[in-house]
PDB file of N, CA and C in Angstrom:
ATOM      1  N   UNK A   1     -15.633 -17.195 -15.905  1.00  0.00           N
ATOM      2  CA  UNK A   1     -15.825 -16.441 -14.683  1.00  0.00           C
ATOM      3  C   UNK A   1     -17.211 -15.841 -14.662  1.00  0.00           C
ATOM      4  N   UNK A   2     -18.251 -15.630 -13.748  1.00  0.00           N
ATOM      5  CA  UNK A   2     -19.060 -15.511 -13.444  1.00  0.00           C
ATOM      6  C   UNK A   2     -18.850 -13.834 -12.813  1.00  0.00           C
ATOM      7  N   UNK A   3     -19.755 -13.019 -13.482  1.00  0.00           N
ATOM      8  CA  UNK A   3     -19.663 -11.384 -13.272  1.00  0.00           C
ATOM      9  C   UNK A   3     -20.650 -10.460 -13.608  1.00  0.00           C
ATOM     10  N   UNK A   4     -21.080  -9.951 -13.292  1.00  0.00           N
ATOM     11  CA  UNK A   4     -22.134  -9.141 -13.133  1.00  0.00           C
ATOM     12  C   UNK A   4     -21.495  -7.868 -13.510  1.00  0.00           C
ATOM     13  N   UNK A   5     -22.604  -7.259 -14.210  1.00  0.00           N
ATOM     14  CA  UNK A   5     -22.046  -5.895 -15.000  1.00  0.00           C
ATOM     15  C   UNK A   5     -23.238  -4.763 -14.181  1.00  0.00           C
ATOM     16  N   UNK A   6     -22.993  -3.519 -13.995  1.00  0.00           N
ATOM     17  CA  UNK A   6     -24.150  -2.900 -13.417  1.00  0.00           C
ATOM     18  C   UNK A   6     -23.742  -1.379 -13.943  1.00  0.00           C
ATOM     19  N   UNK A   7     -24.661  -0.921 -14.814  1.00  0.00           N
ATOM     20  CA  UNK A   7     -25.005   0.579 -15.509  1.00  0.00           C
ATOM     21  C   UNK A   7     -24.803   1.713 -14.363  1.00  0.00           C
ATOM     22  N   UNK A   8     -24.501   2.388 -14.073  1.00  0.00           N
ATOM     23  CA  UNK A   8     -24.080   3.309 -12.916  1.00  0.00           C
ATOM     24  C   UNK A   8     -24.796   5.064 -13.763  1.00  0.00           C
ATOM     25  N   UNK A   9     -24.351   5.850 -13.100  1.00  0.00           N
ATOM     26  CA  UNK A   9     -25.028   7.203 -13.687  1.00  0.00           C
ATOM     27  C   UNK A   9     -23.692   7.715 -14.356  1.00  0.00           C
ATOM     28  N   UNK A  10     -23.446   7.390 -15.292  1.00  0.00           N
ATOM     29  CA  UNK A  10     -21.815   8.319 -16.099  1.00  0.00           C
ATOM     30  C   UNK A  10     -20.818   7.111 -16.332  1.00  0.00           C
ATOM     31  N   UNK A  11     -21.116   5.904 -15.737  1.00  0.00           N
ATOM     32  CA  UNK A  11     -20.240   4.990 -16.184  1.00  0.00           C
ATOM     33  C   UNK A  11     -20.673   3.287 -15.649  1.00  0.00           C
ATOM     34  N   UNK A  12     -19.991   2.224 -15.934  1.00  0.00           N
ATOM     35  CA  UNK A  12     -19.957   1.115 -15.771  1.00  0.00           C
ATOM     36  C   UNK A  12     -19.243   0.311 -15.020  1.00  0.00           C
ATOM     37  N   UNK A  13     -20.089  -0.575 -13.747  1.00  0.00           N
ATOM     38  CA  UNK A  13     -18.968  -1.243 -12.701  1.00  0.00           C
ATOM     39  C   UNK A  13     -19.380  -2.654 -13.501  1.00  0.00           C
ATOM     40  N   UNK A  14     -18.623  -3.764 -13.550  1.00  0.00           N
ATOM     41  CA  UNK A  14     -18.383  -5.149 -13.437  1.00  0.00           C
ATOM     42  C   UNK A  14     -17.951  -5.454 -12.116  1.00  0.00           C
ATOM     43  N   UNK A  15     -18.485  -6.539 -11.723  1.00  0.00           N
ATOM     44  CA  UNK A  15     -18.222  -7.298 -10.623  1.00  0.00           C
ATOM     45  C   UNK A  15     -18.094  -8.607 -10.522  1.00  0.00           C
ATOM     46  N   UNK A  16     -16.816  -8.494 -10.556  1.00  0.00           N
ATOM     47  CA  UNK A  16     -16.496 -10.280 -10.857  1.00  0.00           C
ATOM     48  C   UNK A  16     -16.377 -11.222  -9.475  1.00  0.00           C
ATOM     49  N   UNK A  17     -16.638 -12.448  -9.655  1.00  0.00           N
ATOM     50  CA  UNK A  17     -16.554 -13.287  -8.491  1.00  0.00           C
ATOM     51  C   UNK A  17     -15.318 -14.136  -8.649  1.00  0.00           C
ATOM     52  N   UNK A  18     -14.882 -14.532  -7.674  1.00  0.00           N
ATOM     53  CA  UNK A  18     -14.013 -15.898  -7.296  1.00  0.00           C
ATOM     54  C   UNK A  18     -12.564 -15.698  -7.720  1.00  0.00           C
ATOM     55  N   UNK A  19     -12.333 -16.021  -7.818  1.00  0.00           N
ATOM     56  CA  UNK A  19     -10.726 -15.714  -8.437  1.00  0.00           C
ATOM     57  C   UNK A  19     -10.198 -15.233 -10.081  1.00  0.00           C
ATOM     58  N   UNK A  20      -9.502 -14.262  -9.715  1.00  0.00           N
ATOM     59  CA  UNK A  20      -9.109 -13.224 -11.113  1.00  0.00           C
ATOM     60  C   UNK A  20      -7.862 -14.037 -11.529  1.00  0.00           C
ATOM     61  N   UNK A  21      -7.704 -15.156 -12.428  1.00  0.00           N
ATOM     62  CA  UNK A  21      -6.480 -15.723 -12.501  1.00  0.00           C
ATOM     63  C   UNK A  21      -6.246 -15.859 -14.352  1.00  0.00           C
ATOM     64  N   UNK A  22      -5.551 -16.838 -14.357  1.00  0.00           N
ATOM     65  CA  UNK A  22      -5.261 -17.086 -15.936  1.00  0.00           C
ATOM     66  C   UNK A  22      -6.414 -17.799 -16.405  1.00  0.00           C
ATOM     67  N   UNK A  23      -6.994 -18.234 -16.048  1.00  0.00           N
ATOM     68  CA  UNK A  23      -8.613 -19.335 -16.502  1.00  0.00           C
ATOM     69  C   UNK A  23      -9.439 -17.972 -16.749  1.00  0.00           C
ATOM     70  N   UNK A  24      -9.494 -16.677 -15.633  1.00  0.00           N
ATOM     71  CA  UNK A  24     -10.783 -15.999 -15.807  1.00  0.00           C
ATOM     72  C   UNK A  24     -10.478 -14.990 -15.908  1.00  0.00           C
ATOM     73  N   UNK A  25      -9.000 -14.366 -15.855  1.00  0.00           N
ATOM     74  CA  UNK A  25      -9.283 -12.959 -16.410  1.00  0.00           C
ATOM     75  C   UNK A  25      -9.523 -12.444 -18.110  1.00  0.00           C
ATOM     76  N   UNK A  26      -9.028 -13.646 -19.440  1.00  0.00           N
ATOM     77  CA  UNK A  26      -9.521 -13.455 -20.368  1.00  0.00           C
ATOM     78  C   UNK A  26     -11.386 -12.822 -20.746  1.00  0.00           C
ATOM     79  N   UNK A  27     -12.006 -13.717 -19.817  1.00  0.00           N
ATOM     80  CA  UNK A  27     -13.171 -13.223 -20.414  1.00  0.00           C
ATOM     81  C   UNK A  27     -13.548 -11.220 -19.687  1.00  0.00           C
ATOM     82  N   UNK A  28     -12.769 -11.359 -18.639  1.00  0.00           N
ATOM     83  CA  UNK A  28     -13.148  -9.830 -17.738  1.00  0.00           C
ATOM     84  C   UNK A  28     -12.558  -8.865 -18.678  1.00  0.00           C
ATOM     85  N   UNK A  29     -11.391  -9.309 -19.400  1.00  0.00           N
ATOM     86  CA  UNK A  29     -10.320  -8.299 -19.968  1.00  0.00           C
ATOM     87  C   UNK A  29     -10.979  -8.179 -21.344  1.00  0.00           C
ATOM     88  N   UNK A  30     -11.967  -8.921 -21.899  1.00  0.00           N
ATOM     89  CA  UNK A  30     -13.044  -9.127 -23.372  1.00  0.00           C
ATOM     90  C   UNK A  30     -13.946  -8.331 -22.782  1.00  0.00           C
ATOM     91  N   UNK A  31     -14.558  -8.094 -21.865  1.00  0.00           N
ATOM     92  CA  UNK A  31     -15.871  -7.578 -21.804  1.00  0.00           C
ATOM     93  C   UNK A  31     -15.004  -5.845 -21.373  1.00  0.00           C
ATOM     94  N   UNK A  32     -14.636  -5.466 -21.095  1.00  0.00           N
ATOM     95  CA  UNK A  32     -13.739  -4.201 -20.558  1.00  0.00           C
ATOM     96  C   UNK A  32     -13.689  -3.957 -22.119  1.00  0.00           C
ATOM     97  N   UNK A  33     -12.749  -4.593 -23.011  1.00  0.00           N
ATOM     98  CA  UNK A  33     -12.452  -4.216 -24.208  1.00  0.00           C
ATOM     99  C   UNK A  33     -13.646  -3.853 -25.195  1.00  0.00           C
ATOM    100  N   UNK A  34     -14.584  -4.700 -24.692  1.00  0.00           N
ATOM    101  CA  UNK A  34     -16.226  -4.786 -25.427  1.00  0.00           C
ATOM    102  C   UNK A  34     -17.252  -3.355 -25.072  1.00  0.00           C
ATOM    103  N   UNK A  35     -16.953  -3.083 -23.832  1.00  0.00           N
ATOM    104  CA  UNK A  35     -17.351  -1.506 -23.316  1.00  0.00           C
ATOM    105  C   UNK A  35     -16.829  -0.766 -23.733  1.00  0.00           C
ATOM    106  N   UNK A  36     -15.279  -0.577 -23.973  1.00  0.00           N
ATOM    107  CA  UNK A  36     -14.386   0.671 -24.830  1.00  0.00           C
ATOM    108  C   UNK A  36     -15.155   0.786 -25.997  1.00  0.00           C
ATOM    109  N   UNK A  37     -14.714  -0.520 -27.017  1.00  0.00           N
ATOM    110  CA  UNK A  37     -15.469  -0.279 -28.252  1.00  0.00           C
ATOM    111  C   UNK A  37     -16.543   0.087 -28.269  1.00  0.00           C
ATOM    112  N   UNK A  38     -17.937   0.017 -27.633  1.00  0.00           N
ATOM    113  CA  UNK A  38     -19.357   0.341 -27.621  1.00  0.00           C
ATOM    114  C   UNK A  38     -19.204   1.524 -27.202  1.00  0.00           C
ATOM    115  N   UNK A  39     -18.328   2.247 -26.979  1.00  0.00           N
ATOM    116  CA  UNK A  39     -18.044   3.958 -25.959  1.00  0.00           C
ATOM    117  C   UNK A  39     -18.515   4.281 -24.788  1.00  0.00           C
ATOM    118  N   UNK A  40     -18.454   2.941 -24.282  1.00  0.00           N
ATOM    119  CA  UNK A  40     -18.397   3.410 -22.297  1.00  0.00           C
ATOM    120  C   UNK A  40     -16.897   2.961 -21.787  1.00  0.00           C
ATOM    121  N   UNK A  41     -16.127   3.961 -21.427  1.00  0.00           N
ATOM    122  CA  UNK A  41     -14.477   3.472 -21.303  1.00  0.00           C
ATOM    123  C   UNK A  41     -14.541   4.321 -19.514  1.00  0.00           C
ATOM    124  N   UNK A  42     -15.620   4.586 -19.292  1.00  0.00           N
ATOM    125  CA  UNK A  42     -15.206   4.458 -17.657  1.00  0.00           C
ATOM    126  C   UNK A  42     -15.679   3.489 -17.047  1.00  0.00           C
ATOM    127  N   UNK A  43     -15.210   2.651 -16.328  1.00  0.00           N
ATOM    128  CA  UNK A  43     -15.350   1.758 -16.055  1.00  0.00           C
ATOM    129  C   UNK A  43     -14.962   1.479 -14.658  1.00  0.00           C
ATOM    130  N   UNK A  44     -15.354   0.600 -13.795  1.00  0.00           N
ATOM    131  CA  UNK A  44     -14.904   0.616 -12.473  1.00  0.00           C
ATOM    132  C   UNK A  44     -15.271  -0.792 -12.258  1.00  0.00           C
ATOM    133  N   UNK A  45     -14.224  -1.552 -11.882  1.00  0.00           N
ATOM    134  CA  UNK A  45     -13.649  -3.161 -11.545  1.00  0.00           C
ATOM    135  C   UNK A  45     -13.966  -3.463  -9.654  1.00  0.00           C
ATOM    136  N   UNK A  46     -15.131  -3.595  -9.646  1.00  0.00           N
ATOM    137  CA  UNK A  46     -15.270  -3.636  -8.418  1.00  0.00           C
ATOM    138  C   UNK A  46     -14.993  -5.369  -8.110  1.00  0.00           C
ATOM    139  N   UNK A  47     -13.901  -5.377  -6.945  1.00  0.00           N
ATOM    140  CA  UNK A  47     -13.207  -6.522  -6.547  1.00  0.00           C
ATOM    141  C   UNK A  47     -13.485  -6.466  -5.234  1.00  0.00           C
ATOM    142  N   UNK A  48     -14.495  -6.468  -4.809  1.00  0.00           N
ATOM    143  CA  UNK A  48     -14.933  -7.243  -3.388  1.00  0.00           C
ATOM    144  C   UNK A  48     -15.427  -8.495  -3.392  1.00  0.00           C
ATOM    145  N   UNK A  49     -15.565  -9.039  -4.476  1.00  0.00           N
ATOM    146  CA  UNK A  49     -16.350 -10.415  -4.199  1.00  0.00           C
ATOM    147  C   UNK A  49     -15.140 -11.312  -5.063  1.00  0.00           C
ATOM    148  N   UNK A  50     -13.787 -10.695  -5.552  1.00  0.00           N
ATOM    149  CA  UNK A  50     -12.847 -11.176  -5.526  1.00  0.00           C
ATOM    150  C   UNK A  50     -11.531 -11.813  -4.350  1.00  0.00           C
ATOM    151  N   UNK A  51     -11.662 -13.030  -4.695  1.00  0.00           N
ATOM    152  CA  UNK A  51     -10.973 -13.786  -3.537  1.00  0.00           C
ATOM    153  C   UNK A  51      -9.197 -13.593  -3.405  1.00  0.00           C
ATOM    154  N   UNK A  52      -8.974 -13.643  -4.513  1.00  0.00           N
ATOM    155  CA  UNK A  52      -7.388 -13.600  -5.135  1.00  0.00           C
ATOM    156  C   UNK A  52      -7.217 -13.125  -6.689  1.00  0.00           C
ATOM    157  N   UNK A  53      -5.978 -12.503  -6.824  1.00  0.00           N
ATOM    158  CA  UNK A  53      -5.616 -12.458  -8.411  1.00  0.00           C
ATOM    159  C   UNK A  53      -4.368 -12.359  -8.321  1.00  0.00           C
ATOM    160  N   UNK A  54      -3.719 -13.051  -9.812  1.00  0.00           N
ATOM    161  CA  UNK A  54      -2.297 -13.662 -10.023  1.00  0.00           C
ATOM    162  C   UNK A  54      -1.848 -12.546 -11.163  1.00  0.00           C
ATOM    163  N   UNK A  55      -0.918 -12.807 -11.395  1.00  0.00           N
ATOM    164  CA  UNK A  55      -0.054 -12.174 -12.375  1.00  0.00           C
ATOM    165  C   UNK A  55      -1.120 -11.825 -14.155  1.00  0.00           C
ATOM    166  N   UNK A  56      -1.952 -12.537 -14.215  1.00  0.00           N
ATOM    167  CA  UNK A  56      -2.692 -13.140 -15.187  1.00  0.00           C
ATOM    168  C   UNK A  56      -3.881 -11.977 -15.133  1.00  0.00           C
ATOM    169  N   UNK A  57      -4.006 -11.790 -13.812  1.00  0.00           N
ATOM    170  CA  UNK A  57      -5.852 -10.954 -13.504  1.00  0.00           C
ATOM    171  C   UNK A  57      -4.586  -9.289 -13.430  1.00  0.00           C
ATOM    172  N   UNK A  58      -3.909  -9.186 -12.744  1.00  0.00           N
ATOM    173  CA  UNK A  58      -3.070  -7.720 -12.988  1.00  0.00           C
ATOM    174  C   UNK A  58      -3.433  -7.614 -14.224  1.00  0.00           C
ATOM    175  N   UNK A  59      -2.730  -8.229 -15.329  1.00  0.00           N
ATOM    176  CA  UNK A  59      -2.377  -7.888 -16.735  1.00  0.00           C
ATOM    177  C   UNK A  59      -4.078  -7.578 -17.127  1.00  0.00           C
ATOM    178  N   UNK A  60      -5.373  -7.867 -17.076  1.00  0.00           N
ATOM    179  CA  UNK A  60      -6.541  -7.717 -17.399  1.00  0.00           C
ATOM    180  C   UNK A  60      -6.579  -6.578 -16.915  1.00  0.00           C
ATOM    181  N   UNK A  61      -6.251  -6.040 -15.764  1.00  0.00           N
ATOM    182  CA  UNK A  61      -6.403  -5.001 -15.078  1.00  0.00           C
ATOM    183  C   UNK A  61      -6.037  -4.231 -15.733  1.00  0.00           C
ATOM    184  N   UNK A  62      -4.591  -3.926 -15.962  1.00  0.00           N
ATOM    185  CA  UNK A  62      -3.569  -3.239 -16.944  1.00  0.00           C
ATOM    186  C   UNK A  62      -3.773  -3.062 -18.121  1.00  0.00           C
ATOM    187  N   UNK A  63      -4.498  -3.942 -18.831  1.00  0.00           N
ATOM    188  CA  UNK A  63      -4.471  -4.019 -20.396  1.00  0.00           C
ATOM    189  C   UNK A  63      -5.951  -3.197 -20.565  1.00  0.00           C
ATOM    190  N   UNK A  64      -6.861  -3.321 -19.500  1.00  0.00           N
ATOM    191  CA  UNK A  64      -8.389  -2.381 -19.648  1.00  0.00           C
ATOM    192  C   UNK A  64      -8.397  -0.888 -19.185  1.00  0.00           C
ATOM    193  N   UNK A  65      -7.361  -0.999 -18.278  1.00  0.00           N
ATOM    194  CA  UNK A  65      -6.790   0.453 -17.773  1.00  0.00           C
ATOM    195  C   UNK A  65      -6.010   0.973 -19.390  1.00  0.00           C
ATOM    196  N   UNK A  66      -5.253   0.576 -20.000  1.00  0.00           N
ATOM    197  CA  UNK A  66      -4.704   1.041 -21.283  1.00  0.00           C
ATOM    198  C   UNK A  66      -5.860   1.208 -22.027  1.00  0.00           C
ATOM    199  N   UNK A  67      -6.933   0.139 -22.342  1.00  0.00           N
ATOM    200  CA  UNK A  67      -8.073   0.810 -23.577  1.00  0.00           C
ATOM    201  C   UNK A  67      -8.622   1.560 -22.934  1.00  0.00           C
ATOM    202  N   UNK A  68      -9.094   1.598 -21.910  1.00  0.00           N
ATOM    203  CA  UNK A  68      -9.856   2.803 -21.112  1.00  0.00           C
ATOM    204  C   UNK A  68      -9.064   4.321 -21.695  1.00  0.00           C
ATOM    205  N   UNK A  69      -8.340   4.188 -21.129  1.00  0.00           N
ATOM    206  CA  UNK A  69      -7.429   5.780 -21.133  1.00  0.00           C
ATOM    207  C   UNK A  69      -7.549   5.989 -22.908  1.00  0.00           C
ATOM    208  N   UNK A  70      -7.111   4.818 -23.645  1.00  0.00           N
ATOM    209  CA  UNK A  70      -6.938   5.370 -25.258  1.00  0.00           C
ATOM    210  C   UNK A  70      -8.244   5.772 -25.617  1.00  0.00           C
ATOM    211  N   UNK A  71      -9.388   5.758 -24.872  1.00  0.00           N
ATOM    212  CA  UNK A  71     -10.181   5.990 -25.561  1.00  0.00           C
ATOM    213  C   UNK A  71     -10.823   7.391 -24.834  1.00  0.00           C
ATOM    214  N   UNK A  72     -10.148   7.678 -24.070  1.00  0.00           N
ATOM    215  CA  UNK A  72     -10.498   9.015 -23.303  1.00  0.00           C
ATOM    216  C   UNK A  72     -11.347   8.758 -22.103  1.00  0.00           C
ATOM    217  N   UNK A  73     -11.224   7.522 -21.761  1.00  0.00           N
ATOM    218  CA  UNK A  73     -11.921   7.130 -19.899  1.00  0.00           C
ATOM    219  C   UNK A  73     -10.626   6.819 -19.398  1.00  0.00           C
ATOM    220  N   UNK A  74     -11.382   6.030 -18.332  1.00  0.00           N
ATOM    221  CA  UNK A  74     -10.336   5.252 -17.021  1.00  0.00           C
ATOM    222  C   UNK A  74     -10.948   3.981 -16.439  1.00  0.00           C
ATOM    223  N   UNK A  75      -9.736   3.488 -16.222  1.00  0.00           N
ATOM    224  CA  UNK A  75     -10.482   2.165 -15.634  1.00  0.00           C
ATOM    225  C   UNK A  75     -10.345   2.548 -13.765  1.00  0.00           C
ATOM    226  N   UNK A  76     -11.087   2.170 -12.840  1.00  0.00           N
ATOM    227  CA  UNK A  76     -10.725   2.335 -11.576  1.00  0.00           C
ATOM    228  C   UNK A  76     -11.264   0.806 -11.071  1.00  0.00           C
ATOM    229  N   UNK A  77     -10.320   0.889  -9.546  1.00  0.00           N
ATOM    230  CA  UNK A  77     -10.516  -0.508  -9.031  1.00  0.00           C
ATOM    231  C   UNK A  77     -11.229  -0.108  -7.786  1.00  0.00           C
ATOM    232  N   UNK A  78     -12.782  -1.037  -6.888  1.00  0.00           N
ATOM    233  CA  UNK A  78     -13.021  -0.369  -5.875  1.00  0.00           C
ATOM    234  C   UNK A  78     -13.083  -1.825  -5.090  1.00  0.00           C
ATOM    235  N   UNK A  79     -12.986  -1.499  -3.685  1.00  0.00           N
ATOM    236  CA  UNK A  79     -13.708  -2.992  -2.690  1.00  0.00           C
ATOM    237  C   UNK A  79     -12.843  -4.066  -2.724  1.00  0.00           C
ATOM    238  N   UNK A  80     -11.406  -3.662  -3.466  1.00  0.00           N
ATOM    239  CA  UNK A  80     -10.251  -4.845  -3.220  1.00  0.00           C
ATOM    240  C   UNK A  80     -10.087  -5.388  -1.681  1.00  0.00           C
ATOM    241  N   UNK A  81      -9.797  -6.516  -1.716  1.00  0.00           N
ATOM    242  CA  UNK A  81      -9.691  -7.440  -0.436  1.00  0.00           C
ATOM    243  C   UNK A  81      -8.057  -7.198   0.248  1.00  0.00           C
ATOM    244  N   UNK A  82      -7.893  -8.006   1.403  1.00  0.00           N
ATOM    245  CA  UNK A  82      -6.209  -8.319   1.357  1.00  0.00           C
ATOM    246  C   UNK A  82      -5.834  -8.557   0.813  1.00  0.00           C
ATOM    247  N   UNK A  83      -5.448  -9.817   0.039  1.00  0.00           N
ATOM    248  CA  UNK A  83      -4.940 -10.320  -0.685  1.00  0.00           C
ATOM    249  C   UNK A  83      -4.783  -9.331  -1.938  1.00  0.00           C
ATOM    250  N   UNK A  84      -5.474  -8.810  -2.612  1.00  0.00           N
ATOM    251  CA  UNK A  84      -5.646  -7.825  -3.937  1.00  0.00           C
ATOM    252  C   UNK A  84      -4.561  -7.080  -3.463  1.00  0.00           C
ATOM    253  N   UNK A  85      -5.189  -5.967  -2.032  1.00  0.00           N
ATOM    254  CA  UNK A  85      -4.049  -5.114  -1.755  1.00  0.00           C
ATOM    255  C   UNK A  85      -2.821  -5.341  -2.130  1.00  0.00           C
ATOM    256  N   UNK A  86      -2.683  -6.632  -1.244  1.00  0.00           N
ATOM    257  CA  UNK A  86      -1.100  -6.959  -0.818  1.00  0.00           C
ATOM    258  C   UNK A  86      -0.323  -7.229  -2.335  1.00  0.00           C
ATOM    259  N   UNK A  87      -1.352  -7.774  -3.289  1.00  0.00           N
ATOM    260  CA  UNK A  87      -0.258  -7.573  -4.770  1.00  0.00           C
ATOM    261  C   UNK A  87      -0.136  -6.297  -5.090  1.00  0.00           C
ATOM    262  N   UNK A  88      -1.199  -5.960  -5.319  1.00  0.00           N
ATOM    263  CA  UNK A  88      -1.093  -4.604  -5.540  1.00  0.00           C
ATOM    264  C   UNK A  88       0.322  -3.587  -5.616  1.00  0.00           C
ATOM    265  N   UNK A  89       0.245  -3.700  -3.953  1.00  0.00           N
ATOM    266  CA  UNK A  89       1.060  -3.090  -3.417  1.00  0.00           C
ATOM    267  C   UNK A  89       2.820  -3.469  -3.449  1.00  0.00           C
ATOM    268  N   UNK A  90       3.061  -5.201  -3.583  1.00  0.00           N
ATOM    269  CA  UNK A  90       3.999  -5.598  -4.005  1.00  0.00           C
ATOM    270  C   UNK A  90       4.656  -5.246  -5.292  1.00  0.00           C
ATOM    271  N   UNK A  91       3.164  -5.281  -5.905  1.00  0.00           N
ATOM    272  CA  UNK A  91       3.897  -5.401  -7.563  1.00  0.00           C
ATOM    273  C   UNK A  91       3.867  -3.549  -8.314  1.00  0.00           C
ATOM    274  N   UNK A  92       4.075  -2.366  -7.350  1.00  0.00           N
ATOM    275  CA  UNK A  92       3.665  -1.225  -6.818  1.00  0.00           C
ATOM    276  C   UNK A  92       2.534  -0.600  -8.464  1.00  0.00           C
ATOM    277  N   UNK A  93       1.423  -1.642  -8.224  1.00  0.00           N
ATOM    278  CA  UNK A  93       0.815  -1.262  -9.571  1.00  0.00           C
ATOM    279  C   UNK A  93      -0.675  -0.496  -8.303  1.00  0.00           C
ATOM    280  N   UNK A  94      -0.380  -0.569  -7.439  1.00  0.00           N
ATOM    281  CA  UNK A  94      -1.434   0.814  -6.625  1.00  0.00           C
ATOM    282  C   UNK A  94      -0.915   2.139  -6.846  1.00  0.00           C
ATOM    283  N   UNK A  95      -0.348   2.196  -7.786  1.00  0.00           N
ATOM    284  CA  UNK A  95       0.303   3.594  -8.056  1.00  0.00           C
ATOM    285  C   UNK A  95      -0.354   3.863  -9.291  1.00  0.00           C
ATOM    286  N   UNK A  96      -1.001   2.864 -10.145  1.00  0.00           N
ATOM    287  CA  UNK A  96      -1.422   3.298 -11.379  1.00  0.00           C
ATOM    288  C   UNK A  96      -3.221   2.994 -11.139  1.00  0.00           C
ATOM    289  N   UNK A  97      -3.104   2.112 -10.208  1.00  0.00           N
ATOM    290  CA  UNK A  97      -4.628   1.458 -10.256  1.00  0.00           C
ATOM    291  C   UNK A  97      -4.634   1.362  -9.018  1.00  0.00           C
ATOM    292  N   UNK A  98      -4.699   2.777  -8.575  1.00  0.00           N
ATOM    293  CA  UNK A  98      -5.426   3.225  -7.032  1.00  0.00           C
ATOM    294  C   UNK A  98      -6.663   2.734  -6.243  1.00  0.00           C
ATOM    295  N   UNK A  99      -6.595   1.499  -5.320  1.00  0.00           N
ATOM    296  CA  UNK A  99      -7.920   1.423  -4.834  1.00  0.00           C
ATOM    297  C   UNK A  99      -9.109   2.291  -4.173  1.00  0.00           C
ATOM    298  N   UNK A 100     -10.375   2.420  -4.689  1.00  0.00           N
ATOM    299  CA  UNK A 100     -11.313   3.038  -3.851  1.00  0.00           C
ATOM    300  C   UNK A 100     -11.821   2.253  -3.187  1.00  0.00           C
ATOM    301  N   UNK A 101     -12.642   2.705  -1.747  1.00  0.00           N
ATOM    302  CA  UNK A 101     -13.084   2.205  -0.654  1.00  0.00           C
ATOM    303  C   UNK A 101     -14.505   1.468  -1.443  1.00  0.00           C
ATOM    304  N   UNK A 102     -15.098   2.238  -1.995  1.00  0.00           N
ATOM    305  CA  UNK A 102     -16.389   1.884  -2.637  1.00  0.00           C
ATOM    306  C   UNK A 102     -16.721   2.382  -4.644  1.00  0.00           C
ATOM    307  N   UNK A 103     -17.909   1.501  -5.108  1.00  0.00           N
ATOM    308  CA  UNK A 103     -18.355   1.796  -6.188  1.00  0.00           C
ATOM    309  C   UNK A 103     -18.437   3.200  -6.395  1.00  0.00           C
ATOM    310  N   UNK A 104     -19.143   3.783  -5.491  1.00  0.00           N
ATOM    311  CA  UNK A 104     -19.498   5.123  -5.615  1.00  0.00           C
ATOM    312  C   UNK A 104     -18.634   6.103  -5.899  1.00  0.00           C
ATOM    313  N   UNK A 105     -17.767   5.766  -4.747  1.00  0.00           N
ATOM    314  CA  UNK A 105     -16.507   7.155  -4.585  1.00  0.00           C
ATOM    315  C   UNK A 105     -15.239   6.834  -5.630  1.00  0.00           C
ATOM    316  N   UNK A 106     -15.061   5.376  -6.266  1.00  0.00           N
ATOM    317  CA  UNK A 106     -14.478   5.602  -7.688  1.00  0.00           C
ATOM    318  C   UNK A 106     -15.549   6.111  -8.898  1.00  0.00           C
ATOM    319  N   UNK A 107     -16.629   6.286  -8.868  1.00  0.00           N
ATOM    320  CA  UNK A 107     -16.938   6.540  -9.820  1.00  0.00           C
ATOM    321  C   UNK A 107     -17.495   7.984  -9.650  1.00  0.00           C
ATOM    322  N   UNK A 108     -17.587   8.834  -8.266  1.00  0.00           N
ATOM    323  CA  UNK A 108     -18.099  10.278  -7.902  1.00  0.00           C
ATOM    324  C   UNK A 108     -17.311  11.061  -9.209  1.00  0.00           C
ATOM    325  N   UNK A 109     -15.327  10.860  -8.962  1.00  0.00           N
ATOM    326  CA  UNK A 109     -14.685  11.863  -9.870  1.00  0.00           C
ATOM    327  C   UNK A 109     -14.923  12.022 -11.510  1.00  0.00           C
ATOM    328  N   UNK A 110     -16.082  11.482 -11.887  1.00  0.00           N
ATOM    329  CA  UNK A 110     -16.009  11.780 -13.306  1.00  0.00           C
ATOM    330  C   UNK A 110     -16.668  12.818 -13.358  1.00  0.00           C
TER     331      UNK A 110
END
């Protein structure tokens, strides 16, 4: 998967492209894990230039939201599409991994 990482003032967005599935969320859910360990665990998953994600890209989501928090950050999600929403919201994991409108305003509350 093809993703762009960008240094922010207090924390770190990734921005992944094309589809968050079982082929590409391994490497998103390695580099999340690769920021905890180095001690940047806030982190913000900006998914606007994400098309779709399956059961496969949740669990990356979920599993970086868990090292985040163990290490005393958070993971946040910003710029999700329809499609994102609509799992989201199905699979009621917008209750743990609240979308923000933008980069900024998930990453203002730290």
């Amino acid at each position: 998967m093809d993703f762009q990482e960008l240094d922010e003032d207090g924390f770190v967005a990734i921005v992944p492209r094309g589809r968050l599935d079982l082929i590409t969320a391994p490497p998103v859910k390695a580099r999340i894990d690769d920021l905890v360990r180095e001690g940047r665990s806030r982190i913000v998953v900006d998914l606007g230039e994400v098309d779709s994600v399956d059961s496969s890209g949740l669990g990356a989501l979920v599993g970086g939201l868990k090292s985040a928090r163990q290490a005393g950050g958070d993971l946040r999600i910003a710029q999700a599409g329809p499609q994102v929403l609509a799992v989201l919201k199905l699979t009621n994991l917008d209750r743990i991994l609240a979308p923000y409108d933008t980069v900024e305003e998930a990453g203002r509350e730290w």
